[in-house]
C-alpha atoms as a PDB file:
ATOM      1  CA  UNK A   1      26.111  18.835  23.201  1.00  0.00           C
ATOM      2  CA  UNK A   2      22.630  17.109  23.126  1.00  0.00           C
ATOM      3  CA  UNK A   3      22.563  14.801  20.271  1.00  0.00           C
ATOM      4  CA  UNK A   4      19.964  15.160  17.355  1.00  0.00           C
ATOM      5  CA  UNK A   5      16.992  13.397  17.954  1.00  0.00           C
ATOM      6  CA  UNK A   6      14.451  12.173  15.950  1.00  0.00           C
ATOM      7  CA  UNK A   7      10.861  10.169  16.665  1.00  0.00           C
ATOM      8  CA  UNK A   8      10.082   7.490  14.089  1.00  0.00           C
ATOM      9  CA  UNK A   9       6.364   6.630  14.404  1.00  0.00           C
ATOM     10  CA  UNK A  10       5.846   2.495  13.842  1.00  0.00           C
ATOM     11  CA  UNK A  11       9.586   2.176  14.275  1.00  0.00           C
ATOM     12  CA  UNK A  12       9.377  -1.546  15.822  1.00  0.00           C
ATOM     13  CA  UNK A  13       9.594  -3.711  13.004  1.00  0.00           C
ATOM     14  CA  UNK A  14       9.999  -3.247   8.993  1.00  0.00           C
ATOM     15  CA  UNK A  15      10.460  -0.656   7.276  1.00  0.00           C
ATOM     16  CA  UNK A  16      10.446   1.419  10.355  1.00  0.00           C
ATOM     17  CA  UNK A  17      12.632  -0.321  11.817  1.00  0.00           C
ATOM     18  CA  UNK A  18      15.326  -0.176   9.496  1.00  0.00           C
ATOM     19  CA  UNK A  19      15.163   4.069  10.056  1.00  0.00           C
ATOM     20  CA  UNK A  20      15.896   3.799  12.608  1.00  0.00           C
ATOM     21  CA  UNK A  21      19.035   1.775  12.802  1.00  0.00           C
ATOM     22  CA  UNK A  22      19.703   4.143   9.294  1.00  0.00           C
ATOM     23  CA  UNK A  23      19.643   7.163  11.308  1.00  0.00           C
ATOM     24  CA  UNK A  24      21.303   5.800  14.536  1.00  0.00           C
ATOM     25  CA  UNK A  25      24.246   4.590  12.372  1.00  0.00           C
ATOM     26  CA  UNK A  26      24.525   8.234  11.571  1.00  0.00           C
ATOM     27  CA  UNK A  27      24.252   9.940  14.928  1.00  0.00           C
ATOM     28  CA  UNK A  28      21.318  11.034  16.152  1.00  0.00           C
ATOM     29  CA  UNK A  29      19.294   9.531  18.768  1.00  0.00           C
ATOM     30  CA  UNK A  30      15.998   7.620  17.758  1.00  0.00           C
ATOM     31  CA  UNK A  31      13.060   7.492  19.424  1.00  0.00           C
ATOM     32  CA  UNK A  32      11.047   4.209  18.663  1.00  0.00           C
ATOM     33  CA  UNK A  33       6.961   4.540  18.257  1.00  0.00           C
ATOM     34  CA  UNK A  34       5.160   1.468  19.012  1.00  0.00           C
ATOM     35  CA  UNK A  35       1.782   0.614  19.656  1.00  0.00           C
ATOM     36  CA  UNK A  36       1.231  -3.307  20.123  1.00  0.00           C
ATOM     37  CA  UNK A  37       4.640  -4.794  19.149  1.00  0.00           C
ATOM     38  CA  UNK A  38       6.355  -4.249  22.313  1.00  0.00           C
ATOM     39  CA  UNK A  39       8.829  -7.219  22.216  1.00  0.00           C
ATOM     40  CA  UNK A  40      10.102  -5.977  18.266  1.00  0.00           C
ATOM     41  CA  UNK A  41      10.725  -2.764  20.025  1.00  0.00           C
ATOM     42  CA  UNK A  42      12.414  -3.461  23.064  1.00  0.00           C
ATOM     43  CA  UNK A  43      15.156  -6.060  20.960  1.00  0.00           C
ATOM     44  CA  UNK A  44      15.711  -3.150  18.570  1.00  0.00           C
ATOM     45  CA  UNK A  45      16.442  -0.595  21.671  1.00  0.00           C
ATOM     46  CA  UNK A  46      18.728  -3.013  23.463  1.00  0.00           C
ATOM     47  CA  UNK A  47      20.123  -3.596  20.048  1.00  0.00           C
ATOM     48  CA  UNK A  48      20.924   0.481  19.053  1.00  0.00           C
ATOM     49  CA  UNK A  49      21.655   0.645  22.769  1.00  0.00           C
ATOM     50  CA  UNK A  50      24.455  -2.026  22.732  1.00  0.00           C
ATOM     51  CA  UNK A  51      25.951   0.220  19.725  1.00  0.00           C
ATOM     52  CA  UNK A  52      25.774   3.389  21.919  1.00  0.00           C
ATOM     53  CA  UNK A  53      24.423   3.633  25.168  1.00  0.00           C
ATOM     54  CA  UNK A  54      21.172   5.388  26.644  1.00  0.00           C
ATOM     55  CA  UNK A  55      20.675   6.226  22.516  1.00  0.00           C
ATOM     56  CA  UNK A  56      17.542   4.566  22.146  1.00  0.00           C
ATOM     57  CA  UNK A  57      14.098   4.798  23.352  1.00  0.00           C
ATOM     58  CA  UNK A  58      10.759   3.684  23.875  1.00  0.00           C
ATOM     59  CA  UNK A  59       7.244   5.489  23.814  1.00  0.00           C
ATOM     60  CA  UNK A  60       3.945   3.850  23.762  1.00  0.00           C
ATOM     61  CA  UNK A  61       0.941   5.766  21.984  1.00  0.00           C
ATOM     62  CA  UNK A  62      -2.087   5.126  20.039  1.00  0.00           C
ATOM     63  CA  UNK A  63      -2.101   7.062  17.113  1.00  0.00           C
ATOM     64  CA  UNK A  64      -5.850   7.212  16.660  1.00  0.00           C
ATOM     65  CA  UNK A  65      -5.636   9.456  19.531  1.00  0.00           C
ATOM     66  CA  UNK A  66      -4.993  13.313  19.098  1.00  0.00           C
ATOM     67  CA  UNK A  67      -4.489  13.585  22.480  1.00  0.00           C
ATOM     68  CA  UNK A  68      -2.130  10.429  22.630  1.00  0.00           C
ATOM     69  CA  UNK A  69       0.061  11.907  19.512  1.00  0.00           C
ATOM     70  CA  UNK A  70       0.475  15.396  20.917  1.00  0.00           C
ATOM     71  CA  UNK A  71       1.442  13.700  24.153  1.00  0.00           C
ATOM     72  CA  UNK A  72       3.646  11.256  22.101  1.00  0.00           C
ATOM     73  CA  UNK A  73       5.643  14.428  20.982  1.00  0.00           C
ATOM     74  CA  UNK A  74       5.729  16.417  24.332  1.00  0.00           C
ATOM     75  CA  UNK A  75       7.135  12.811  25.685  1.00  0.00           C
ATOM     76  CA  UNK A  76       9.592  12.666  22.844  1.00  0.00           C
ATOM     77  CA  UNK A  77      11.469  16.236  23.289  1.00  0.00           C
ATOM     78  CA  UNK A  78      11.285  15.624  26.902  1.00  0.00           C
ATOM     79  CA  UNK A  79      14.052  13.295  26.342  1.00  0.00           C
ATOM     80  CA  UNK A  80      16.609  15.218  24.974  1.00  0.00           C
ATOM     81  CA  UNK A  81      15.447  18.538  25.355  1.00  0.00           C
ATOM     82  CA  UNK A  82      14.891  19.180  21.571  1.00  0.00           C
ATOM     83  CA  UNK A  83      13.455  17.388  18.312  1.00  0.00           C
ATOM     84  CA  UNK A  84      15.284  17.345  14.987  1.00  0.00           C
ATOM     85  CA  UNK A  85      12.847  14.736  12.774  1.00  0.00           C
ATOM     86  CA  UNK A  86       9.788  13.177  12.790  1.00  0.00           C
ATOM     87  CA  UNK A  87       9.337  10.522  10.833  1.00  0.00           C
ATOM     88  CA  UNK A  88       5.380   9.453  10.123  1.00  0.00           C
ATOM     89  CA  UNK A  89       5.683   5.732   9.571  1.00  0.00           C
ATOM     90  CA  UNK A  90       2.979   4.082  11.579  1.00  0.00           C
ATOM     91  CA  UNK A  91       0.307   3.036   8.753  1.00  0.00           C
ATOM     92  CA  UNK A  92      -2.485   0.919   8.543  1.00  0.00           C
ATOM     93  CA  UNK A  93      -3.499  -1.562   5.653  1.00  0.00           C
ATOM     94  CA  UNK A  94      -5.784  -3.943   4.838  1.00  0.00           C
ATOM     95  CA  UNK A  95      -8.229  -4.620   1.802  1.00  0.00           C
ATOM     96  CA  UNK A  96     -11.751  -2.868   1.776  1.00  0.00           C
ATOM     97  CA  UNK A  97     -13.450  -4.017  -1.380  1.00  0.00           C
ATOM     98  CA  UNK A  98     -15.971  -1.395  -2.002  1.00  0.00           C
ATOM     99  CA  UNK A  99     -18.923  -3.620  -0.856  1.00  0.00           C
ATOM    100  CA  UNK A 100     -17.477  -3.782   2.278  1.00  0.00           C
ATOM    101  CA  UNK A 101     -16.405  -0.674   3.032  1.00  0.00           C
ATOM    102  CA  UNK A 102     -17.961   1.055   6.351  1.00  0.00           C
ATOM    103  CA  UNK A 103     -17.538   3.715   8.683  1.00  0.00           C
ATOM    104  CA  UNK A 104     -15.620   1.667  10.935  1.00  0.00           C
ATOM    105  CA  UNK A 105     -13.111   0.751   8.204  1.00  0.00           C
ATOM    106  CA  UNK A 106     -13.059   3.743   7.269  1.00  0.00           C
ATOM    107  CA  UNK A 107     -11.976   5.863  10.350  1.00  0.00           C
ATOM    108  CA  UNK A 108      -9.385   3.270  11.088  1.00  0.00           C
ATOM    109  CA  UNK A 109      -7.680   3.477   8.536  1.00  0.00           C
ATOM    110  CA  UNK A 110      -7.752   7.362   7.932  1.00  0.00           C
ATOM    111  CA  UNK A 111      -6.945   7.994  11.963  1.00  0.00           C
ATOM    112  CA  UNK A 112      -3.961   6.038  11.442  1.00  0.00           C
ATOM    113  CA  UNK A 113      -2.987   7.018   7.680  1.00  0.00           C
ATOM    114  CA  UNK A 114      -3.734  10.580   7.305  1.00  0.00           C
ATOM    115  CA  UNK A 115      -5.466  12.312  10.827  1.00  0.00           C
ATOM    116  CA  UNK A 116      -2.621  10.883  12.954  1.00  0.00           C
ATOM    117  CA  UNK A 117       0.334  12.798  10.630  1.00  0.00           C
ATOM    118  CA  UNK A 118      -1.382  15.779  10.435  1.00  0.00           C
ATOM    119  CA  UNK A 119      -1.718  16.323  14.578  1.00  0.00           C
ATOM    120  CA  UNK A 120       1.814  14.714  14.950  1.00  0.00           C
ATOM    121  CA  UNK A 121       3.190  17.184  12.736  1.00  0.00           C
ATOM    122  CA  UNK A 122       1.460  20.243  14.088  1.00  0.00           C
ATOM    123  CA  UNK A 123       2.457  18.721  17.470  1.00  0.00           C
ATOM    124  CA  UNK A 124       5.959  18.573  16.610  1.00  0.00           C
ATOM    125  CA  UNK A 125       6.120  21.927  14.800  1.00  0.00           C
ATOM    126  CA  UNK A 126       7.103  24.107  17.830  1.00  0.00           C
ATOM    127  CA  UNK A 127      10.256  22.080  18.545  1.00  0.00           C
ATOM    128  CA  UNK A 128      11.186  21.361  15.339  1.00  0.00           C
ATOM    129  CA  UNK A 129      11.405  24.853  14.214  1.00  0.00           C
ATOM    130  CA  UNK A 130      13.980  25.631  17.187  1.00  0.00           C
ATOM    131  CA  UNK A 131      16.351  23.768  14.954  1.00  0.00           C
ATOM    132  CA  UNK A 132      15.257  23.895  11.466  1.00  0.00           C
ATOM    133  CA  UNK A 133      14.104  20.183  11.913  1.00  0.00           C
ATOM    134  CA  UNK A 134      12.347  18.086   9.447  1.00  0.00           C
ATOM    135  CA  UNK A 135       9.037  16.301   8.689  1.00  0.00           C
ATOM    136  CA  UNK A 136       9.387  12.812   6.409  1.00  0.00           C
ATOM    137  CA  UNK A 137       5.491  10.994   5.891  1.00  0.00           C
ATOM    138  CA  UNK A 138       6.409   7.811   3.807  1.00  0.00           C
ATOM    139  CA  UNK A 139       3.584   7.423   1.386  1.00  0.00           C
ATOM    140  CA  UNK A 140       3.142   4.833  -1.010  1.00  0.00           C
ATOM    141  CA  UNK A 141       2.896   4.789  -5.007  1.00  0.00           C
ATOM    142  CA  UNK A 142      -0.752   3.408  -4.810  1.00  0.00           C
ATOM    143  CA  UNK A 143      -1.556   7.430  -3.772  1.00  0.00           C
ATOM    144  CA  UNK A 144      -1.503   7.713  -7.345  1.00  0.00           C
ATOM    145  CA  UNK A 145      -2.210   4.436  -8.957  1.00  0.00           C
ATOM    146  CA  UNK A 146      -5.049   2.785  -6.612  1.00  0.00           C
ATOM    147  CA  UNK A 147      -4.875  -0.424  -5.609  1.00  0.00           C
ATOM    148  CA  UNK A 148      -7.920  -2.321  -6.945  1.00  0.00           C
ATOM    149  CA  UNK A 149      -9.719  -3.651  -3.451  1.00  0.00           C
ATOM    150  CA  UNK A 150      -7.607  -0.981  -1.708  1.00  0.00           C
ATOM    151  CA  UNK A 151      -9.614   1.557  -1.880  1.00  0.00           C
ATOM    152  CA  UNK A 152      -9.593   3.572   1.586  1.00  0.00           C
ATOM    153  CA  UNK A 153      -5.703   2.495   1.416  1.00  0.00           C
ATOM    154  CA  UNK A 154      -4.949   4.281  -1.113  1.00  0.00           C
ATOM    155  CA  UNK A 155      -7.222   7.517  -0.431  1.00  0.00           C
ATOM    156  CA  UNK A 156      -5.381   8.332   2.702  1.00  0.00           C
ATOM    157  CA  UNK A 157      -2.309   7.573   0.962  1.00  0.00           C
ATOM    158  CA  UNK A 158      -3.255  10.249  -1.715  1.00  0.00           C
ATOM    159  CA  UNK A 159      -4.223  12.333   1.164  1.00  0.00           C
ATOM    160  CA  UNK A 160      -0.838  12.360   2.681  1.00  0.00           C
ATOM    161  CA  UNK A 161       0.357  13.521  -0.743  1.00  0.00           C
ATOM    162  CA  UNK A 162      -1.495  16.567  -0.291  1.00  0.00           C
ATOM    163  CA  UNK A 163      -0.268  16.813   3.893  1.00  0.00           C
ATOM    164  CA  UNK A 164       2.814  16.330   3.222  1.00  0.00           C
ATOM    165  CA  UNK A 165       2.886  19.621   0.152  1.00  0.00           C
ATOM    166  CA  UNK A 166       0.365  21.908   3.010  1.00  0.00           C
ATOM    167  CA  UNK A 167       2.787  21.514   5.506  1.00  0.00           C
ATOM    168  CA  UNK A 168       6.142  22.301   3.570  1.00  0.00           C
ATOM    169  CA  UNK A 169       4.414  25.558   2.728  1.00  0.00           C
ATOM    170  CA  UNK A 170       2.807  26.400   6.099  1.00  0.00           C
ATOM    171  CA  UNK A 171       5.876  25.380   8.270  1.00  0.00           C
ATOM    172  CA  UNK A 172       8.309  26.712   5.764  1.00  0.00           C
ATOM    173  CA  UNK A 173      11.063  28.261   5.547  1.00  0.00           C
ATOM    174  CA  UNK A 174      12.150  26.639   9.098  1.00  0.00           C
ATOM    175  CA  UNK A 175      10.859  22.997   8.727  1.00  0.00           C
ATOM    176  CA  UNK A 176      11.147  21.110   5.470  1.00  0.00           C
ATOM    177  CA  UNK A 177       8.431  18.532   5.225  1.00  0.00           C
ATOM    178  CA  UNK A 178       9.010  16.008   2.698  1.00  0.00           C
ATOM    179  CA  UNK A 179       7.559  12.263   1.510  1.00  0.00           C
ATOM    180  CA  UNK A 180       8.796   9.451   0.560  1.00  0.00           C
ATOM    181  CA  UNK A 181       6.541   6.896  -2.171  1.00  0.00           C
ATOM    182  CA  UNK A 182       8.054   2.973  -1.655  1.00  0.00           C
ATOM    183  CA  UNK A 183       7.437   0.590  -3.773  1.00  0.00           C
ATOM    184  CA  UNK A 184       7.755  -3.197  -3.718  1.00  0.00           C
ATOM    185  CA  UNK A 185      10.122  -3.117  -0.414  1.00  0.00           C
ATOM    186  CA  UNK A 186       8.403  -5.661   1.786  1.00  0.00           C
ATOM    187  CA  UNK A 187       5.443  -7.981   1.177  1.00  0.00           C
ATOM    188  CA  UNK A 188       2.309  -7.305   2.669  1.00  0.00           C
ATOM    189  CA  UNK A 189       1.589 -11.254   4.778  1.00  0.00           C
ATOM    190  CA  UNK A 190       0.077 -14.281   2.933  1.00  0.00           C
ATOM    191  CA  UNK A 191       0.673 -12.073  -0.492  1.00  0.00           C
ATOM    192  CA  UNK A 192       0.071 -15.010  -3.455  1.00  0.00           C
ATOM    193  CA  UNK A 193       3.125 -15.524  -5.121  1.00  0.00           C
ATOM    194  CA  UNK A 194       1.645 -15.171  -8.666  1.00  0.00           C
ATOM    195  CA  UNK A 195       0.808 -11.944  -7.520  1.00  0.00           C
ATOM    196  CA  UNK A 196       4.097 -10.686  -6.722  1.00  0.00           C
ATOM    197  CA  UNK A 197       5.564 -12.278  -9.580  1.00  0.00           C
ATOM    198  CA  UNK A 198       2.832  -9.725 -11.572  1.00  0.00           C
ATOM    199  CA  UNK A 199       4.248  -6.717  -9.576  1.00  0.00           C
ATOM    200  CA  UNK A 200       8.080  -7.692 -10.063  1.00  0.00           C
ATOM    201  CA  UNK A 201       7.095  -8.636 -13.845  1.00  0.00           C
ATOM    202  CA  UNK A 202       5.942  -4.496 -14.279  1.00  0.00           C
ATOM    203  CA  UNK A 203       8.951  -2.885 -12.416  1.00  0.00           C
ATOM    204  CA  UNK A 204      11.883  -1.884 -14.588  1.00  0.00           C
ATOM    205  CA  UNK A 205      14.741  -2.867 -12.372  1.00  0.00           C
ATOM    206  CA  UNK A 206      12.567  -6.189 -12.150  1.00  0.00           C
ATOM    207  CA  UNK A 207      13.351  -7.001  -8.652  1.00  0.00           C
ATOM    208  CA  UNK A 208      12.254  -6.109  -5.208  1.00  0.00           C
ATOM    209  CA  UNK A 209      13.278  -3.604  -2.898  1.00  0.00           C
ATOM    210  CA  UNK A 210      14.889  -3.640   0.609  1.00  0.00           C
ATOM    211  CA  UNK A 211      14.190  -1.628   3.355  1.00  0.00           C
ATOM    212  CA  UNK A 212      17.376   0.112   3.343  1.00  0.00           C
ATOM    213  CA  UNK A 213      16.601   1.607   0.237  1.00  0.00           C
ATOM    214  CA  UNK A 214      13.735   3.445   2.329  1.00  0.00           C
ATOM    215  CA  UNK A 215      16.214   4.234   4.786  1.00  0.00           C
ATOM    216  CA  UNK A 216      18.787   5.504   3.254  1.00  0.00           C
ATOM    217  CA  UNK A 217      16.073   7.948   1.212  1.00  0.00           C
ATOM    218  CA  UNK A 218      14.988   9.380   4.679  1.00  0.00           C
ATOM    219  CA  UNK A 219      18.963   9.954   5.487  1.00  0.00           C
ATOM    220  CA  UNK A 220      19.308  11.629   2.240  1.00  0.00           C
ATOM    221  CA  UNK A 221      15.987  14.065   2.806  1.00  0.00           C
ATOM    222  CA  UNK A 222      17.366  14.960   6.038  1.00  0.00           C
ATOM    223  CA  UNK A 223      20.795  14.931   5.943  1.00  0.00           C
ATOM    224  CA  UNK A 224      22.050  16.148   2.116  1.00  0.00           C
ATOM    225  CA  UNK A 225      18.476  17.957   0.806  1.00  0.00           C
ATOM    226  CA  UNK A 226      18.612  21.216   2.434  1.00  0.00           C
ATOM    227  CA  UNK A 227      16.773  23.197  -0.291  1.00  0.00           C
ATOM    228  CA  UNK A 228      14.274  20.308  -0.633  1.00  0.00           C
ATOM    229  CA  UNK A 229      10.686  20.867   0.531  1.00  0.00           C
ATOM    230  CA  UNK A 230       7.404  19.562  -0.576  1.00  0.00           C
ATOM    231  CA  UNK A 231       8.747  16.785  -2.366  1.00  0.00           C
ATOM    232  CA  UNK A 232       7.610  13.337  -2.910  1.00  0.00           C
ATOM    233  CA  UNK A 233      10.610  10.832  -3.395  1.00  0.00           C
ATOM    234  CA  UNK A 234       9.245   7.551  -5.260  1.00  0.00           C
ATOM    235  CA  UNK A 235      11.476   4.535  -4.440  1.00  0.00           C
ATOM    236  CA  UNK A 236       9.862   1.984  -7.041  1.00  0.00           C
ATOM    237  CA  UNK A 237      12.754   0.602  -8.984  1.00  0.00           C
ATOM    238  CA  UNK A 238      10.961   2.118 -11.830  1.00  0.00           C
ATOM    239  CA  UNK A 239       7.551   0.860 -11.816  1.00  0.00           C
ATOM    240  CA  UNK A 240       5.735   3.823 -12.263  1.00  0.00           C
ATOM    241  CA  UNK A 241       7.135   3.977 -15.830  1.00  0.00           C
ATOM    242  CA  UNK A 242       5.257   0.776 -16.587  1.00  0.00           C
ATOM    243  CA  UNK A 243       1.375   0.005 -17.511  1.00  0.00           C
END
């Protein structure tokens, strides 16, 4: 029998990363997204694939591509034959103060944040469907409380909200299409300290978050949440309860 497979867009490194060894661990087949980190990709496919052979595997795309992401999907059920879960990880982010913001910024990030799930998904639908697969988009709490200097960040973010709701009800009842809202899990690079001392200081469980917390969210969605659809799972050891 042909294993479950799933595709886990930005799977290299991360948050992504950790997915996928979450979802190898419990059987299916993973299909690791990368676009530039090659070398993070490769160790974690010889890694998976030391576990259980010829269960791992590569693709190369560039997400700001429609024609690369449908082509990204049509690679991935090539593989096995069939396509259980997509996973849209791959995100961009990077400040754009509102003085600074430009159509260039602005494309980027929204190809990457909010375009590229939307043609993935409808991409993916088809196969999917054959075996009442699922759709997981992680998101991010700033698509509801936007992060000042963030500000194209955390539209798309709120976009994918929205994505993530459209598709439950126009793929339902055969795909579930779900989301999943982290917060602190991993530091963005060069983050001041003072400042993450702020974000810890306004989270209840007043700590941070791992990346198997993520994980093991995206396990539960697909695995244990069969009447769960158009849902947005917030992983934010409580800070949305603060100021």
């Amino acid at each position: 029998m042909t294993e479950s497979t799933a595709i886990i867009t930005g799977g290299s490194d991360r948050i992504g990363a950790e997915i996928c060894r979450e979802l190898h661990r419990d059987g299916m087949d993973v299909i690791i997204h990368y676009h530039t980190s090659y070398a993070a990709a490769d160790a974690l496919s010889k890694e998976l694939n030391n576990q259980r052979p010829d269960s791992a595997h590569l693709l190369n795309a560039d997400l700001v591509s429609v024609k690369s992401c449908i082509s990204l999907i049509e690679q991935s059920y090539q593989i096995n034959q069939r396509l259980d879960l997509l996973v849209n990880n791959a995100s961009a982010f990077y400040p754009t103060p509102i003085e600074e913001i430009d159509e260039e910024k602005w494309n980027d990030l929204t190809d990457i944040n909010l375009k590229a799930p939307l043609f993935l998904a409808r991409a993916a639908a088809p196969y999917l469907e054959k075996n009442k697969g699922t759709i997981i988009n992680l998101i991010d709490i700033y698509s509801e409380r936007p992060l000042k200097g963030y500000m194209i960040y955390s539209i798309t973010k709120a976009g994918l909200v929205m994505l993530t709701r459209s598709l439950a009800r126009e793929l339902g009842p055969d795909i579930r299409v779900n989301g999943i809202s982290p917060g602190a899990i991993l530091w963005p690079e060069n983050m001041p300290e003072d400042m993450k001392g702020e974000i810890l200081s306004r989270t209840v469980m007043n700590r941070q978050g791992e990346p198997a917390d993520i994980a093991r969210a995206v396990r539960y969605l697909v695995r244990e949440a069969n009447y769960t659809t158009g849902q947005i799972l917030v992983i934010d050891g409580g800070r949305m309860l603060l100021p």
